[in-house]
Protein backbone atom coordinates (compact mmCIF):
# COMPACT_ATOMS: atom_id res chain seq x y z
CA UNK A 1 91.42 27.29 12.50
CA UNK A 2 91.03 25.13 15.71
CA UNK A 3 92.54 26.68 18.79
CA UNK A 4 95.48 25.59 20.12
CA UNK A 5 95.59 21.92 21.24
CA UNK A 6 94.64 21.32 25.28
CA UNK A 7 96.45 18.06 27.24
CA UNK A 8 94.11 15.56 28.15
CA UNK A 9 92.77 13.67 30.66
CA UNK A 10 93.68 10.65 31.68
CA UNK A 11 93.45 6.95 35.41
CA UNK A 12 96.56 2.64 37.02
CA UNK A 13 96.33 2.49 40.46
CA UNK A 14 99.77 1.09 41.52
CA UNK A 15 98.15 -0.83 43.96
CA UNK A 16 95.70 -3.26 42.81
CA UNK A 17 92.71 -4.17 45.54
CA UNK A 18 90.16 -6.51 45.30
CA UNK A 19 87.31 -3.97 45.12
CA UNK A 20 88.57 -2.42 42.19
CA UNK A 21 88.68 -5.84 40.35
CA UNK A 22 85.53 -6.44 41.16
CA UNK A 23 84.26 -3.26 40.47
CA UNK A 24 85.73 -4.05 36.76
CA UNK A 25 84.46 -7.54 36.40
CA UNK A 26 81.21 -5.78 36.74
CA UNK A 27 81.69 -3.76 33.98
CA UNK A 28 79.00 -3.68 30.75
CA UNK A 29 80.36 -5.34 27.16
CA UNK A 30 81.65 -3.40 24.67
CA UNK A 31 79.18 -3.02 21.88
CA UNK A 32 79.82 -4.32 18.62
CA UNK A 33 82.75 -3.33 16.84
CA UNK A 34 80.78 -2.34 13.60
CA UNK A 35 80.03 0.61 15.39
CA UNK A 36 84.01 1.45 15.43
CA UNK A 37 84.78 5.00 14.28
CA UNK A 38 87.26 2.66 12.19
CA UNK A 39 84.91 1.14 10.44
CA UNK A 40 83.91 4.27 8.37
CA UNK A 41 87.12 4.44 6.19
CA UNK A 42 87.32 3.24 3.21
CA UNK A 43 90.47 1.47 2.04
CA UNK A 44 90.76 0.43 5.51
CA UNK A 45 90.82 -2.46 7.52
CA UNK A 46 90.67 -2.10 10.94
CA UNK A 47 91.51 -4.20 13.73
CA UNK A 48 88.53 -3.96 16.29
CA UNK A 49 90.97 -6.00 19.27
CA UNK A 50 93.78 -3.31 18.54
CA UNK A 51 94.74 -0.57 21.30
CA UNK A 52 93.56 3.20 20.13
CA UNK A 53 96.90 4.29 19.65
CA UNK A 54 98.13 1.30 17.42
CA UNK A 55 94.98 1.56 15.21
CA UNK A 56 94.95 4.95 14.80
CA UNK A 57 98.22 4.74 13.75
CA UNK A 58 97.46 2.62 11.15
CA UNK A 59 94.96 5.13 9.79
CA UNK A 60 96.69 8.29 10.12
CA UNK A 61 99.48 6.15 7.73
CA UNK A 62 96.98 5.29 5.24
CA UNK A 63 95.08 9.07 5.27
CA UNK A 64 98.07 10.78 5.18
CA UNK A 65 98.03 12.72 8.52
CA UNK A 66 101.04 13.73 9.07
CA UNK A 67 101.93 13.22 13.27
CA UNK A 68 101.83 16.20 15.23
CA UNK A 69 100.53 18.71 12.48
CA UNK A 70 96.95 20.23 12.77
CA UNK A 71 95.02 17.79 10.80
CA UNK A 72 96.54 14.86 12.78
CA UNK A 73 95.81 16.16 16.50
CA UNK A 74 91.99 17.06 14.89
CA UNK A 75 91.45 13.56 13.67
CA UNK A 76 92.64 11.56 16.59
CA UNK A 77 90.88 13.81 18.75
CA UNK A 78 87.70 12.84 16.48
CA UNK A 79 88.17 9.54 16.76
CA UNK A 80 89.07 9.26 20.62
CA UNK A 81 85.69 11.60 21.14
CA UNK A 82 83.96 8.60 18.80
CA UNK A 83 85.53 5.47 20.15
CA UNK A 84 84.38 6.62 23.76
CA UNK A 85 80.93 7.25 22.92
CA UNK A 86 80.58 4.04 20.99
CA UNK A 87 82.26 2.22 23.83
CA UNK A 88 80.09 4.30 26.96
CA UNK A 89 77.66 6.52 25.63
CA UNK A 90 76.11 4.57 22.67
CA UNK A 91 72.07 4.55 22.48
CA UNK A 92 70.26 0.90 22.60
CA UNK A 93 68.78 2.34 19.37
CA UNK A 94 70.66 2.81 16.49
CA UNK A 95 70.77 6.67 15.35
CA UNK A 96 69.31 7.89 18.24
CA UNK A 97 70.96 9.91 21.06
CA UNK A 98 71.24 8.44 24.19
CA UNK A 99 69.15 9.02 26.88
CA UNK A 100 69.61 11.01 30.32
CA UNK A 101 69.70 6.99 31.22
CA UNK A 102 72.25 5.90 28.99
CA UNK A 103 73.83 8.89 29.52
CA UNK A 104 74.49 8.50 33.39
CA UNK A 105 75.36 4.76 32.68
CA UNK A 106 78.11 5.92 30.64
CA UNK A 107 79.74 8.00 33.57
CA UNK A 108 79.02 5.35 36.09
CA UNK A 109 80.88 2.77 33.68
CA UNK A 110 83.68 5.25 33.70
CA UNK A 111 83.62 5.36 37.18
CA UNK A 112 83.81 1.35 37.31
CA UNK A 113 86.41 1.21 35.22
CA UNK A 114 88.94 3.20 37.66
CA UNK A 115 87.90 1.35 40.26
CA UNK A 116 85.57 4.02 41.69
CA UNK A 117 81.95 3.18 43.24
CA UNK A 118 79.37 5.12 40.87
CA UNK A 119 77.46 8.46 41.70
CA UNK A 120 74.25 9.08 41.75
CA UNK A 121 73.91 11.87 38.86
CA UNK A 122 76.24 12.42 36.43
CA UNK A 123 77.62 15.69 37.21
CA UNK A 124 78.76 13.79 40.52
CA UNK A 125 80.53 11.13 38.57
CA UNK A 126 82.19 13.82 36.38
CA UNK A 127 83.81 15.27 39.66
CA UNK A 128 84.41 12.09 40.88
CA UNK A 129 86.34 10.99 37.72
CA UNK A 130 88.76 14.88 37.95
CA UNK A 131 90.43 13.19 40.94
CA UNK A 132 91.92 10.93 39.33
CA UNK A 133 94.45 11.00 36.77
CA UNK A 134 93.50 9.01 33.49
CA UNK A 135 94.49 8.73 30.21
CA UNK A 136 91.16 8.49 28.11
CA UNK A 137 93.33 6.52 25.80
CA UNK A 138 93.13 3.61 28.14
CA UNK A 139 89.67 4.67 29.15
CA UNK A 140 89.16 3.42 25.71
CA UNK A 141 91.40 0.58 25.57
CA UNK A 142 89.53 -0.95 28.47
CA UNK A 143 87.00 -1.45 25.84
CA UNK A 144 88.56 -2.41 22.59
CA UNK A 145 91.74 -4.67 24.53
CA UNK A 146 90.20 -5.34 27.98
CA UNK A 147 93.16 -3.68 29.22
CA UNK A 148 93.03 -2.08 32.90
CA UNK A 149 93.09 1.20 33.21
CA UNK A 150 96.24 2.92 34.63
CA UNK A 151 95.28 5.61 37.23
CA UNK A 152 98.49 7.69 37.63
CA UNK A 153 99.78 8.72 41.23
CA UNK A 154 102.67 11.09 39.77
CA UNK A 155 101.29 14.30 38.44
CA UNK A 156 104.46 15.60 36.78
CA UNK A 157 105.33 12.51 35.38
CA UNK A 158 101.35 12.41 33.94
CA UNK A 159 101.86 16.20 33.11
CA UNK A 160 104.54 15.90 31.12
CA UNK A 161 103.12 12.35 29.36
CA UNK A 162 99.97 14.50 28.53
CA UNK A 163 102.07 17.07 27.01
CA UNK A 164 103.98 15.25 24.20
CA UNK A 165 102.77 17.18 21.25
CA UNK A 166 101.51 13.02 19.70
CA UNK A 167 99.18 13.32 23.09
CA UNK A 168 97.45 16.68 22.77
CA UNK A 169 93.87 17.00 21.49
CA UNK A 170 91.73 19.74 19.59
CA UNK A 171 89.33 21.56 22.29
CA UNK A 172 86.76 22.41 19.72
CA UNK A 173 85.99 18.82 18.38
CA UNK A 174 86.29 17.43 21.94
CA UNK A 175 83.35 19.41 23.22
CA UNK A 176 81.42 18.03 20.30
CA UNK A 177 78.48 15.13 19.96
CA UNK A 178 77.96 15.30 23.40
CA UNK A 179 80.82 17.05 25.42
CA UNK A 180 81.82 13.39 26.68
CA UNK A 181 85.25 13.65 25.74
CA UNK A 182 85.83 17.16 26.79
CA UNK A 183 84.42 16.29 30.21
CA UNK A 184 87.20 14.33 30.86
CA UNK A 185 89.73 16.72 29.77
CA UNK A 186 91.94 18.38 32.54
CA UNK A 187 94.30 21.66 31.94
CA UNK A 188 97.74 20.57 32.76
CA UNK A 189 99.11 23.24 30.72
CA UNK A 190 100.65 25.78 33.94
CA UNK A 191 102.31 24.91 37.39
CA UNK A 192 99.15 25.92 39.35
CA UNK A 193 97.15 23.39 37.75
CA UNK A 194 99.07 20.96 40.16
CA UNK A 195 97.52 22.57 43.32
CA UNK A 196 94.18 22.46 41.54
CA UNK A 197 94.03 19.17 41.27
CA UNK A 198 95.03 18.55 45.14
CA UNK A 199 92.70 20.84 46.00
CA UNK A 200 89.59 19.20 44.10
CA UNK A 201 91.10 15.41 45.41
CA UNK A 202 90.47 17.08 48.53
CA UNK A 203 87.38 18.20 47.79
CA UNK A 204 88.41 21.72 48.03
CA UNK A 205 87.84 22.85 44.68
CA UNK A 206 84.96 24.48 42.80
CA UNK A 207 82.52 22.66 40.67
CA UNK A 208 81.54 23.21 36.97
């Protein structure tokens, strides 16, 4: 049985500066979409342009998932883990893992696509990308839709978004192939976690 669902994490910055947007223009293109976790189902078409959300939709309705039950929270969470490797993580050579390389690329891409400058390493971009508040659902959509990411200023109001039972994702396959998606994740799930987060935008708070 997986454990218990955790809230994930999500970045629009209401204010829109010209360093973000170019930041963004500078951003790498997607890969191909043959590579779409969407592509592997058979019976279904998928729509390689569509946001996550819509498409998965779309395939939950023609697996039978039933929203919010076990089985449905699992399966997103598999596909949002394989939608943002295939769109940041991917390796130049098919069936290979990435490399440390490709690997830090991916993280600084992130990093771009918030509007932050990229780190160094990639355990500096991971901190980097925990101040912010993202949803990786757009992370992703930046990719498939060219969308811009939203980086939320609010954390109640992106608490209580990331808590909708449709929005919660399976810890167990998120730390999977990789850990990429589960590095992203932040616990929303009690009142302290709100002084957490100001602490670490601070750069008060511990690292790991």
């Amino acid at each position: 049985m997986d454990p218990p669902p955790s809230s994930q994490f999500q970045f629009q910055d209401d204010s829109e500066d010209e360093s973000q947007d170019e930041l963004q223009d500078n951003a790498i293109a997607p890969p191909p979409s043959s590579q779409s976790h969407f592509d592997k189902f058979q019976n279904f078409t998928p729509s390689h342009d569509a946001p996550f959300d819509k498409e998965f939709a779309r395939l939950a309705l023609s697996q039978q998932w039933i929203p919010g039950s076990q089985q449905y929270t699992k399966q997103r969470t598999i596909a949002m883990r394989e939608e943002l490797k295939t769109h940041y993580f991917s390796s130049q050579t098919q069936e290979v893992e990435p490399t440390e390389e490709e690997i830090l690329q991916g993280y600084q891409d992130l990093c771009v696509e918030v509007g932050i400058p990229p780190c160094d390493t990639a355990a500096e971009c991971k901190d980097t990308l925990k101040t912010k508040l993202v949803n990786i659902v757009d992370l992703i959509d930046a990719r498939r839709t060219n969308k811009k990411v939203r980086v939320w200023r609010d954390f109640q109001a992106f608490r209580k978004y990331t808590l909708q039972k449709e929005h919660r994702i399976s810890v167990d396959e998120a730390k999977k192939d990789g850990g990429y998606l589960s590095s992203l994740l932040q616990h929303l799930r009690y009142p302290r976690d709100q002084r957490r987060f100001r602490m670490k935008r601070a750069g008060l708070g511990q690292r790991g």
